[in-house]
N, C-alpha and C. Protein backbone atom coordinates (compact mmCIF):
# COMPACT_ATOMS: atom_id res chain seq x y z
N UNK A 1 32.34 7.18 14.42
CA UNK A 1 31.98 6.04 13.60
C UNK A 1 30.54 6.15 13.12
N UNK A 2 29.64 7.09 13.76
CA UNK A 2 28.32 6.41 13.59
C UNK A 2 28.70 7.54 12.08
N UNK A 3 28.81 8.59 12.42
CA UNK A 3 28.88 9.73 11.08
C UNK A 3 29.10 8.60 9.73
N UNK A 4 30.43 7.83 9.82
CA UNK A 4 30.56 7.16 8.51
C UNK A 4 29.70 6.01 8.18
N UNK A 5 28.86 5.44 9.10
CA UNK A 5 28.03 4.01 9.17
C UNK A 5 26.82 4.96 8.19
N UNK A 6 26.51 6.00 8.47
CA UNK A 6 25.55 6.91 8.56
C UNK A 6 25.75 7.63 6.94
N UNK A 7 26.83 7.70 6.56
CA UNK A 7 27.38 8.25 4.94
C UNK A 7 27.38 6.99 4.12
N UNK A 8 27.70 5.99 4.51
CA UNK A 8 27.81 4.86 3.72
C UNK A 8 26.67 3.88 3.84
N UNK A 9 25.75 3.56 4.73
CA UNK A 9 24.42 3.26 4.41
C UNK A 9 23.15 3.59 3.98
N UNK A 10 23.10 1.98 3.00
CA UNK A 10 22.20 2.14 2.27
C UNK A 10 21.02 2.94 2.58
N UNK A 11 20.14 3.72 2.05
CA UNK A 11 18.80 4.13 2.42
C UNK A 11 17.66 3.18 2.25
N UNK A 12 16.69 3.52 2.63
CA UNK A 12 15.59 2.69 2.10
C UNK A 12 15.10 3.27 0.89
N UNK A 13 14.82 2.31 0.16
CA UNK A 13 14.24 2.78 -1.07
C UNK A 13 12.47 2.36 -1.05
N UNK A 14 11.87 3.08 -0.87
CA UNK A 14 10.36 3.17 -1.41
C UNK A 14 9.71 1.99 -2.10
N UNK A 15 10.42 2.25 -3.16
CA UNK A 15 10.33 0.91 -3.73
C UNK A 15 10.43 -0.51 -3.37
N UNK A 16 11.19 -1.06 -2.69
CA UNK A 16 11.90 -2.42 -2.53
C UNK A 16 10.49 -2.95 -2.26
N UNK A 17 9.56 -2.39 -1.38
CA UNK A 17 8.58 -3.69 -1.47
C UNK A 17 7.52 -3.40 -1.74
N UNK A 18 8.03 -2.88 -3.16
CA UNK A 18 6.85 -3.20 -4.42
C UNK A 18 7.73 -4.69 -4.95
N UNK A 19 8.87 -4.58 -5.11
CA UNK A 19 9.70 -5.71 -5.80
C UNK A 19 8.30 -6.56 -6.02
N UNK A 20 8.03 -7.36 -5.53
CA UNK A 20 7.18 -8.70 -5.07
C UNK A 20 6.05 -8.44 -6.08
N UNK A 21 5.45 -7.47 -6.21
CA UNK A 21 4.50 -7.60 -7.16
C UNK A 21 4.75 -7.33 -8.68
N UNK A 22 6.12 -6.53 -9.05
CA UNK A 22 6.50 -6.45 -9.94
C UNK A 22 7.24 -7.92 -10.69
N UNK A 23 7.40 -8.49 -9.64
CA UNK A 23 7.94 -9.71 -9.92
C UNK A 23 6.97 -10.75 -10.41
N UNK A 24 5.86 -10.67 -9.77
CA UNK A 24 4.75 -11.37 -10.11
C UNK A 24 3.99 -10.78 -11.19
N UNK A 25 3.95 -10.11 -11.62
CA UNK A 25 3.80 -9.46 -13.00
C UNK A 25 4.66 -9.87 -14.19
N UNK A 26 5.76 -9.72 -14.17
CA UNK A 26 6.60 -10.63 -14.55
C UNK A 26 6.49 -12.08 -15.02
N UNK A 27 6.50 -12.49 -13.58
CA UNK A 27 6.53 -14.60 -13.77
C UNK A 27 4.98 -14.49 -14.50
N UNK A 28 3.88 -13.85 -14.39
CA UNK A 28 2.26 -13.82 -14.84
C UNK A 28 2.85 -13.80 -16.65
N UNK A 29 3.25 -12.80 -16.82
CA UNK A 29 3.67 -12.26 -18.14
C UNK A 29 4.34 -13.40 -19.23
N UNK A 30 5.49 -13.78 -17.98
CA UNK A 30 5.99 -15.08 -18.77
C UNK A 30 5.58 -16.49 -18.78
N UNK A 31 4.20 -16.64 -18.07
CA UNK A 31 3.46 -17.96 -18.20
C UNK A 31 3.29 -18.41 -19.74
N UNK A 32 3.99 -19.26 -19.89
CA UNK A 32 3.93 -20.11 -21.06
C UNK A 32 2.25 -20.00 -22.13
N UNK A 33 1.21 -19.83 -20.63
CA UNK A 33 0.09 -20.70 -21.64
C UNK A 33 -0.33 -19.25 -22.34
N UNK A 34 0.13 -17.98 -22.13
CA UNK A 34 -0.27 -17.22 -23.25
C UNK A 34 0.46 -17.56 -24.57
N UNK A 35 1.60 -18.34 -24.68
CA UNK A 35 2.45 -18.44 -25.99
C UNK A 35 2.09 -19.27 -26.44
N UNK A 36 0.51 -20.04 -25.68
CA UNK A 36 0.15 -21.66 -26.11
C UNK A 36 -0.59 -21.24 -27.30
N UNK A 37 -1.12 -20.04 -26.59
CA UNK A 37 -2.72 -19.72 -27.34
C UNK A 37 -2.51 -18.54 -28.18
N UNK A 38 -1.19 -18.42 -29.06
CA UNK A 38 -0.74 -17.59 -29.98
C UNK A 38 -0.25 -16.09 -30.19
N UNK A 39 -0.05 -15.68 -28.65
CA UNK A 39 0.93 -15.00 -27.91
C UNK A 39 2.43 -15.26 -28.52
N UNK A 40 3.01 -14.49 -29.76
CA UNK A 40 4.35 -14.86 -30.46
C UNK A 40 5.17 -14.77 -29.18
N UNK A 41 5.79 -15.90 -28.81
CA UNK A 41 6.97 -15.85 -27.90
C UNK A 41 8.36 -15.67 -28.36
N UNK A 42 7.96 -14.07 -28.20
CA UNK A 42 9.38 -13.37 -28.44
C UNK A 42 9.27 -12.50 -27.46
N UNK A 43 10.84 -11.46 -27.99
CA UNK A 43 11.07 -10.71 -27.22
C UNK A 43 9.94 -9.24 -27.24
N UNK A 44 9.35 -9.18 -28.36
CA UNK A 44 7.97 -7.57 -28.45
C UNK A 44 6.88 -8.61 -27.87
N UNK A 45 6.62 -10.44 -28.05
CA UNK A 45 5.04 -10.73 -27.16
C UNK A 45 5.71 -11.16 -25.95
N UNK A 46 6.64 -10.61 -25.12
CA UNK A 46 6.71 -10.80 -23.98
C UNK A 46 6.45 -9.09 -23.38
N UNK A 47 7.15 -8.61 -24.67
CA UNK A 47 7.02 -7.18 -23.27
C UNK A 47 5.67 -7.09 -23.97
N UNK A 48 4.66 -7.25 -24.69
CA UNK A 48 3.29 -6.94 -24.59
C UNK A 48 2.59 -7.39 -23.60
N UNK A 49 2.55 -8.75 -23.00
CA UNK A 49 2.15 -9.29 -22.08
C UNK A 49 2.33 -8.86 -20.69
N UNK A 50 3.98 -8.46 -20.79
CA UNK A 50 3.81 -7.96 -19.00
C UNK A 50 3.81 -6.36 -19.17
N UNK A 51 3.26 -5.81 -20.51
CA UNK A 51 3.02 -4.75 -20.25
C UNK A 51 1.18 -4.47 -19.86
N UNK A 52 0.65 -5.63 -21.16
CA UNK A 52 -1.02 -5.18 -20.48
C UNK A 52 -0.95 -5.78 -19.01
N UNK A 53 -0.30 -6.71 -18.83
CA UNK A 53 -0.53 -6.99 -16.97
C UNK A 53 -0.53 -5.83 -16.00
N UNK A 54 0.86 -5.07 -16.63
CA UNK A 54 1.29 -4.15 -15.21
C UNK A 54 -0.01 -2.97 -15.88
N UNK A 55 -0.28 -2.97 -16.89
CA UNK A 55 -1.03 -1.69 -17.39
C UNK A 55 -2.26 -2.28 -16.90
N UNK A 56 -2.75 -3.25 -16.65
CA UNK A 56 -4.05 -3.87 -15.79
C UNK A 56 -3.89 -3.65 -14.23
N UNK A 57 -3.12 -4.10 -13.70
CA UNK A 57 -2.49 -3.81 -12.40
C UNK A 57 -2.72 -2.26 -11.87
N UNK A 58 -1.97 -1.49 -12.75
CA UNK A 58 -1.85 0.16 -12.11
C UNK A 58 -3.59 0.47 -12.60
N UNK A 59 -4.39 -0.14 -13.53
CA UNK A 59 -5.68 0.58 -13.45
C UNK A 59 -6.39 0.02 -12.56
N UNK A 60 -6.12 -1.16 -12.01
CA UNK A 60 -6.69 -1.77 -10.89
C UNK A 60 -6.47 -0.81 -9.55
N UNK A 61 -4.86 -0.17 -9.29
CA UNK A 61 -4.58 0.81 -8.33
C UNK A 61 -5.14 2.06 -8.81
N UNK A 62 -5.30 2.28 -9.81
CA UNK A 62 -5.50 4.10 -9.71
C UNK A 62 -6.58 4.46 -8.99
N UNK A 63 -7.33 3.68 -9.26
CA UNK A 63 -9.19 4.16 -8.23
C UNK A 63 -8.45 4.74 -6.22
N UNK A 64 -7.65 3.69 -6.36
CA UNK A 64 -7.31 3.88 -4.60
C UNK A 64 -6.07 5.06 -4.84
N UNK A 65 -6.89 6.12 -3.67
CA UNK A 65 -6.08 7.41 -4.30
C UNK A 65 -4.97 7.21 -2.85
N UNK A 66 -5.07 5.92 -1.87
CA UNK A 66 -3.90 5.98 -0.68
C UNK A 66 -2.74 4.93 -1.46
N UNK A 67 -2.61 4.67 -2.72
CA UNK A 67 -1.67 3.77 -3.45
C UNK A 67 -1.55 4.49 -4.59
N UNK A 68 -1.53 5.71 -5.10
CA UNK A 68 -1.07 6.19 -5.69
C UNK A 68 -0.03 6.56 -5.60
N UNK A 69 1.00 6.74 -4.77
CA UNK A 69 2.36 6.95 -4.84
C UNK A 69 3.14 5.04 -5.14
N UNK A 70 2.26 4.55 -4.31
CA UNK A 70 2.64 3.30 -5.14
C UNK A 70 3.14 2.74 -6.74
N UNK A 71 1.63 3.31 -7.55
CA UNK A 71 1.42 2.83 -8.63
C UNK A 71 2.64 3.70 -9.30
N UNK A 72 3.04 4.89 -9.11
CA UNK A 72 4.01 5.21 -9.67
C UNK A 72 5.78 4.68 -9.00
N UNK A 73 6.19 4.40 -8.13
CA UNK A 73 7.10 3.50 -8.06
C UNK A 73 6.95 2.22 -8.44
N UNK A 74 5.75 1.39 -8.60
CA UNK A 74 5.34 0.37 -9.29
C UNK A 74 6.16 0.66 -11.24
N UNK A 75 5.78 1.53 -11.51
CA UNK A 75 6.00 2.12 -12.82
C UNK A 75 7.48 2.43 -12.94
N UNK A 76 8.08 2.92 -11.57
CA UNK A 76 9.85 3.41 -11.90
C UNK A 76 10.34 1.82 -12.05
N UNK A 77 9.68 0.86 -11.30
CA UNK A 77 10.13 -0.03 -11.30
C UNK A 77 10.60 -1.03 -12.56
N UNK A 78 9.39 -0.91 -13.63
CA UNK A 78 9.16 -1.36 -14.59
C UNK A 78 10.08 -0.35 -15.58
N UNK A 79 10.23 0.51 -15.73
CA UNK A 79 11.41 1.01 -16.41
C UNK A 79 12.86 1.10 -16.13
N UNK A 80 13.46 0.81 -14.78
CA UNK A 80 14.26 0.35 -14.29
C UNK A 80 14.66 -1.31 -14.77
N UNK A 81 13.81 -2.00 -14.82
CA UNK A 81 14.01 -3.16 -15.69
C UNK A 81 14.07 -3.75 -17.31
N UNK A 82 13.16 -2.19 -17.71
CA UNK A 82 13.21 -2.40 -18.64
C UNK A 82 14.73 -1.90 -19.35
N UNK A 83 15.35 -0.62 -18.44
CA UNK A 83 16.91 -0.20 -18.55
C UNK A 83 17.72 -1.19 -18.77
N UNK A 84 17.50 -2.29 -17.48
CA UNK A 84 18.15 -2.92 -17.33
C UNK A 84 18.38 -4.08 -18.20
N UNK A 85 17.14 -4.44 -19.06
CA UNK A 85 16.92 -5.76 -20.13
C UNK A 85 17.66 -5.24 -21.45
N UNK A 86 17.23 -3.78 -21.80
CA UNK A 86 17.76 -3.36 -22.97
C UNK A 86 19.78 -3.10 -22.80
N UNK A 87 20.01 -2.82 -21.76
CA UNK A 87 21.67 -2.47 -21.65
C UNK A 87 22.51 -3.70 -21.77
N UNK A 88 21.69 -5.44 -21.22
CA UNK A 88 21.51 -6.58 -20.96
C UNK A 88 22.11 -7.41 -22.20
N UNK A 89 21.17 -6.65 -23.19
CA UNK A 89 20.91 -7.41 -24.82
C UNK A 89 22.15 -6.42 -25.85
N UNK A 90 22.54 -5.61 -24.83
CA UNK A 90 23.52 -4.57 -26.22
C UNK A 90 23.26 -4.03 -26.50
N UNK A 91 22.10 -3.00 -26.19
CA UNK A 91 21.56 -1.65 -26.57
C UNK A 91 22.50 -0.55 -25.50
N UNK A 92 23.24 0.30 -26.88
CA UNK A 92 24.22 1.10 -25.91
C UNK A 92 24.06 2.09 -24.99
N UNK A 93 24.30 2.44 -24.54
CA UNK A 93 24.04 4.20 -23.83
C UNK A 93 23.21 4.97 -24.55
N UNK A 94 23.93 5.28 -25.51
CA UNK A 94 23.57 6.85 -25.91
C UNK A 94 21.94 6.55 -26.41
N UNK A 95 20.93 4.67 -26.86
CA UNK A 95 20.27 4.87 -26.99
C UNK A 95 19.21 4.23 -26.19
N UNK A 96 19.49 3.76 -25.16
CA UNK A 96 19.08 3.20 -24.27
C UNK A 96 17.43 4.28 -23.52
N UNK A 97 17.90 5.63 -23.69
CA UNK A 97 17.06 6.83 -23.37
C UNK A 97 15.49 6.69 -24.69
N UNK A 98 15.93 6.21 -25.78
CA UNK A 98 14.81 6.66 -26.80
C UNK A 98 14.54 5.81 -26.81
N UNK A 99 14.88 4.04 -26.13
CA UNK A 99 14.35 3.21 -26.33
C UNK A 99 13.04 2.72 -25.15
N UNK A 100 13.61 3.22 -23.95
CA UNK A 100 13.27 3.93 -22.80
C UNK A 100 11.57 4.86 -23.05
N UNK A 101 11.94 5.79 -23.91
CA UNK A 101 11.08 6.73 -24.15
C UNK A 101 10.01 5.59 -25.21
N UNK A 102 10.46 5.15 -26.07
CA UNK A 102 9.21 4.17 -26.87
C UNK A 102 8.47 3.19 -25.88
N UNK A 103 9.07 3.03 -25.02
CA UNK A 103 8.60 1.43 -24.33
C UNK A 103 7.56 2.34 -23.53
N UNK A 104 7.79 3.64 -22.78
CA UNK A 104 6.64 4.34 -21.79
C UNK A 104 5.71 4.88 -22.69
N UNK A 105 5.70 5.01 -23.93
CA UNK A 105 5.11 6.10 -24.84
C UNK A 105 4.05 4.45 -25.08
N UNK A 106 4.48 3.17 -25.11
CA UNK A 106 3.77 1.84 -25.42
C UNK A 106 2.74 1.89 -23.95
N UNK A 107 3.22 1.90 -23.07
CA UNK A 107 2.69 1.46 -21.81
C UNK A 107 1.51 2.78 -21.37
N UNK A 108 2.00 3.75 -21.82
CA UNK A 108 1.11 5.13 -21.49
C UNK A 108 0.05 4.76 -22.75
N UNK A 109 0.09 3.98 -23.89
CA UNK A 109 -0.99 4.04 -24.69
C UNK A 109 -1.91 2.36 -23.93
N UNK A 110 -1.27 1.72 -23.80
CA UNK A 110 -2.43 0.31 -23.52
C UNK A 110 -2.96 0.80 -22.32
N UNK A 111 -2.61 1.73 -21.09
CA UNK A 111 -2.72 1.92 -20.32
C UNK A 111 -4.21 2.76 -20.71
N UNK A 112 -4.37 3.92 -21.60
CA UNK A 112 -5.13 4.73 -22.57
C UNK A 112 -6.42 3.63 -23.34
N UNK A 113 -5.73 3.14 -23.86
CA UNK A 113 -6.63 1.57 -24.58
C UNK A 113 -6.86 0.73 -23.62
N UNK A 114 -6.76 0.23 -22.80
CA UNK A 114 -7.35 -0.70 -21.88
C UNK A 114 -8.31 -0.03 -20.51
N UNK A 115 -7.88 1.41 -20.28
CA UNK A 115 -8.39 2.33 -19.77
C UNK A 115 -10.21 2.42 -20.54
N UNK A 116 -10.17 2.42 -21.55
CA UNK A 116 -11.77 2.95 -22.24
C UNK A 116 -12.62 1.24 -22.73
N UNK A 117 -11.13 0.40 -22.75
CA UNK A 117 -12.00 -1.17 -23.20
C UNK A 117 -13.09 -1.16 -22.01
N UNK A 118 -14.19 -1.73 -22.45
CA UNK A 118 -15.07 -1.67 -21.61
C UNK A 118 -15.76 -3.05 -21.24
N UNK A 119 -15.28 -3.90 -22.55
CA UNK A 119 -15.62 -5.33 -22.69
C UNK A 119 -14.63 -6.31 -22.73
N UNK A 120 -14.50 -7.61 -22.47
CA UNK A 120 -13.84 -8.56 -23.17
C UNK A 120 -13.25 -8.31 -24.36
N UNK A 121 -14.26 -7.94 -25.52
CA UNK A 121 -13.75 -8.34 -27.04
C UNK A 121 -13.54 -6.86 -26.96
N UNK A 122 -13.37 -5.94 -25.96
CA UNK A 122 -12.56 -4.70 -26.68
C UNK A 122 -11.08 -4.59 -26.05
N UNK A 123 -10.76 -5.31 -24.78
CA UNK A 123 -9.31 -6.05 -24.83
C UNK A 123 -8.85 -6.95 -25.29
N UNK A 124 -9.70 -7.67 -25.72
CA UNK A 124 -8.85 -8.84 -27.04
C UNK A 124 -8.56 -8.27 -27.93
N UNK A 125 -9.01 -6.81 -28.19
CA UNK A 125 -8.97 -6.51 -29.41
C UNK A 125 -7.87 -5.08 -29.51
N UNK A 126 -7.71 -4.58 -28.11
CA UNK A 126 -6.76 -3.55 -28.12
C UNK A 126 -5.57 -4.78 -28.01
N UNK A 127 -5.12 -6.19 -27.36
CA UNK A 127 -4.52 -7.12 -27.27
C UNK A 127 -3.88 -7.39 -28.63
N UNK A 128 -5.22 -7.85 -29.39
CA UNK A 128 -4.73 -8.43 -30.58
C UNK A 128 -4.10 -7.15 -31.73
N UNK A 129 -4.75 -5.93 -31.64
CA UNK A 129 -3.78 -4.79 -32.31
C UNK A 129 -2.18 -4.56 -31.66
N UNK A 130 -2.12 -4.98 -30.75
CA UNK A 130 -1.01 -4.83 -29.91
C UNK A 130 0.29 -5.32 -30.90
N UNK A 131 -0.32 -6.53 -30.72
CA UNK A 131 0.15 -7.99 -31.12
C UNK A 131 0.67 -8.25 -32.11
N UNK A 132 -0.22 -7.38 -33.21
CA UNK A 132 -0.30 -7.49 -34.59
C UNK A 132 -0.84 -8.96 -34.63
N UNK A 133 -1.32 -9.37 -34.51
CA UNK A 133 -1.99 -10.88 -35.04
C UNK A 133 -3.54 -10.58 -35.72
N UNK A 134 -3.91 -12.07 -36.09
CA UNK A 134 -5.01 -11.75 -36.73
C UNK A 134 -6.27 -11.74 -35.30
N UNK A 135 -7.37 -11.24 -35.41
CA UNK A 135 -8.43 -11.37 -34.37
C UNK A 135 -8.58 -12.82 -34.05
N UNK A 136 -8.86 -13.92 -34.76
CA UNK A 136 -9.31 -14.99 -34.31
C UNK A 136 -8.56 -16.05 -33.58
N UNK A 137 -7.14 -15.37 -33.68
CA UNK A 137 -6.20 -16.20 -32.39
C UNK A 137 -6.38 -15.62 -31.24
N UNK A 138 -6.16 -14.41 -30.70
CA UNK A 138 -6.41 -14.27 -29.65
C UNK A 138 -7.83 -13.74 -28.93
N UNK A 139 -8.76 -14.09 -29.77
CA UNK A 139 -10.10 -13.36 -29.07
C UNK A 139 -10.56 -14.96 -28.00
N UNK A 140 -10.56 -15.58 -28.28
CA UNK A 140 -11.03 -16.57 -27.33
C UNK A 140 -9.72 -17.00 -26.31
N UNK A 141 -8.80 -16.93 -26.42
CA UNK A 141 -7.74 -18.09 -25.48
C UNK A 141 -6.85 -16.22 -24.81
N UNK A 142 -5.82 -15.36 -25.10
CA UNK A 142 -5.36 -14.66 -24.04
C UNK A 142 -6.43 -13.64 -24.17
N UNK A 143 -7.33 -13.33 -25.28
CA UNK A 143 -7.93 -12.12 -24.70
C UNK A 143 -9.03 -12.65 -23.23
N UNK A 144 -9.56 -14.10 -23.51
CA UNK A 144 -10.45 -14.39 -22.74
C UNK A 144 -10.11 -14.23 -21.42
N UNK A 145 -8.69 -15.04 -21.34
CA UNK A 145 -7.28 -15.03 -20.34
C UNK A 145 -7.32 -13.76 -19.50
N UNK A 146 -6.74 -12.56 -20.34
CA UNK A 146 -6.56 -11.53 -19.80
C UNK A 146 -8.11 -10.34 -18.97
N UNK A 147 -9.17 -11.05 -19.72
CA UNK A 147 -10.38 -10.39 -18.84
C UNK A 147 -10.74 -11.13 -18.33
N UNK A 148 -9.90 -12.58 -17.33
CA UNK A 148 -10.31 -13.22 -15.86
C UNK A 148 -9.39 -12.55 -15.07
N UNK A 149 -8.32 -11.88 -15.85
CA UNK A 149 -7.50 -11.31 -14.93
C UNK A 149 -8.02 -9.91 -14.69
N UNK A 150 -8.78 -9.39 -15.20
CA UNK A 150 -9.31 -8.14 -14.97
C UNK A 150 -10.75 -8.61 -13.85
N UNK A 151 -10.84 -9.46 -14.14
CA UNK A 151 -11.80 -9.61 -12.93
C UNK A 151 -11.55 -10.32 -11.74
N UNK A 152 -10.52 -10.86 -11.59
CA UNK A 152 -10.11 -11.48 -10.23
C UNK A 152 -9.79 -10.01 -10.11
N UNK A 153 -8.13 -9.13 -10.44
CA UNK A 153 -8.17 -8.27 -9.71
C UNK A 153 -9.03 -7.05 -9.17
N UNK A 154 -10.57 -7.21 -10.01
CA UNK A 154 -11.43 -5.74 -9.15
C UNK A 154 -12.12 -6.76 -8.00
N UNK A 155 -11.62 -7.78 -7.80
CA UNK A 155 -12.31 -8.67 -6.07
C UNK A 155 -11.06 -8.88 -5.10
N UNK A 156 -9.51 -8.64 -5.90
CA UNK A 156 -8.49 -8.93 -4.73
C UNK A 156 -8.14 -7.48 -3.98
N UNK A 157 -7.87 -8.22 -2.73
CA UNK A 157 -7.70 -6.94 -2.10
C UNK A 157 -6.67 -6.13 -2.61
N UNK A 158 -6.62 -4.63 -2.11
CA UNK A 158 -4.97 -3.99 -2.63
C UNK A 158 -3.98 -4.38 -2.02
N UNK A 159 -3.80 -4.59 -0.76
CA UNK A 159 -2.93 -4.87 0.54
C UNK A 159 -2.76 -6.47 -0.50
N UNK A 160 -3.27 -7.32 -0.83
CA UNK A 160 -2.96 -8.44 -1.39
C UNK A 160 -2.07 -8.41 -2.08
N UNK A 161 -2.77 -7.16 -3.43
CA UNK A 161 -2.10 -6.85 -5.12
C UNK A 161 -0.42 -6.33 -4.68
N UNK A 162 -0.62 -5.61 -3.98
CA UNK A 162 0.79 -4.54 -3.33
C UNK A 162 1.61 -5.65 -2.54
N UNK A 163 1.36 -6.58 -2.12
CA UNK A 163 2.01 -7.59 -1.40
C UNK A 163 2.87 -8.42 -2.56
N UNK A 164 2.24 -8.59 -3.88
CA UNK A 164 2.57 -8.83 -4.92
C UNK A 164 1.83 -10.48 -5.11
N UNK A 165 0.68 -10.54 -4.29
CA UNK A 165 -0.19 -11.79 -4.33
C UNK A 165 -1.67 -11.31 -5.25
N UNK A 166 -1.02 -11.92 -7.13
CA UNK A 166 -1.83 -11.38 -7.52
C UNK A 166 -2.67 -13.30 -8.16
N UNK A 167 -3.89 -12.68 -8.87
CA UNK A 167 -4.63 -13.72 -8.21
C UNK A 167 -4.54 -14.76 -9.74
N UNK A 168 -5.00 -16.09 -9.51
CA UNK A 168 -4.57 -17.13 -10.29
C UNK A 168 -6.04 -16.84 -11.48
N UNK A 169 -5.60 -16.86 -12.66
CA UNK A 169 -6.28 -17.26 -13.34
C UNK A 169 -6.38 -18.09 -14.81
N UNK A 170 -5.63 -19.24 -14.11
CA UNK A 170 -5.98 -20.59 -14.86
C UNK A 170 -5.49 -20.49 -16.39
C-alpha cells in the first residue's frame, strides 16, 4: 500500500507558499483607488497594475540573493495565472503560448523600466507610457501611489514580503 499512497501523492510544490503573496499582489493590483485616479479599469489597466506591483515586488527581492529561487517561482506563478485568465476568457490553445510570450516580453520590460526609474516622476512616467494615458492623470495620484509602494517595500522585511504581508499604502 505505501508504494501506491507513494505514486499517487501529491508532491509538494515549491511554490504553494508563495501563493499568499502572489495573491496579495493581486487584491493590491485590483484596489479600486488606482481606477479612481485614472488607472482605465479594464482588462490591459489591470494587468498593468499587477504587473508594475509584482515587477516592484521581484526588484524589491532581487538584491536578496537567499530569495532568488523565490522570485522566480514568484514569476512561474504569475504566468500560471496569467495561462489560466487567458484560457478563462476564450483564448484557445494553439494561442495561448504567444499570448503567454507577449505578457513576459511586457513584464521583462517594466521590470527593465522600473529597474533604471530612479525617481517618482520617472515611474509615473514609465506608468503613464504603460498606460498610454496622458502625463497629467497619473503623475500625481497612481504614480505618487506606486512610489509609497516602492518605499514601504525597501523598509518591509522579506520574511514579511514572502509571507505575502505586503505593506499598506493608503
Amino acid at each position: 500500500m505505501s508504494f501506491l499512497s507513494n505514486l499517487f501523492a501529491r508532491k509538494s510544490d515549491p511554490r504553494d507558499r508563495l501563493r499568499p503573496l502572489y495573491d496579495a499582489v493581486v487584491v493590491l493590483g485590483r484596489d479600486p483607488r488606482w481606477y479612481e485616479t485614472g488607472v482605465p479599469d479594464t482588462i490591459d489597466g489591470r494587468f498593468e497594475m499587477v504587473t508594475a506591483i509584482i515587477a516592484h515586488v521581484l526588484l524589491r527581492l532581487e538584491g536578496d540573493e537567499d530569495v532568488r529561487q523565490d522570485s522566480a517561482h514568484l514569476t512561474e506563478i504569475f504566468i500560471d495565472d496569467m495561462d489560466a485568465q487567458l484560457r478563462q476568457s476564450g483564448v484557445g490553445d494553439l494561442m495561448v503560448g504567444k499570448h503567454i510570450g507577449k505578457m513576459m516580453a511586457a513584464l521583462g520590460g517594466r521590470l527593465g523600466a522600473y529597474r533604471t526609474a530612479t525617481s517618482a516622476m520617472d515611474r509615473a512616467q514609465t506608468l503613464t507610457r504603460n498606460l498610454g494615458l496622458a502625463e497629467h492623470i497619473v503623475l500625481d495620484t497612481a504614480g505618487a501611489r506606486l512610489q509609497r509602494l516602492v518605499g514601504a517595500l525597501a523598509t518591509t522585511p522579506t520574511t514579511s514580503i514572502l509571507a505575502g504581508q505586503l505593506p499598506e499604502i493608503g
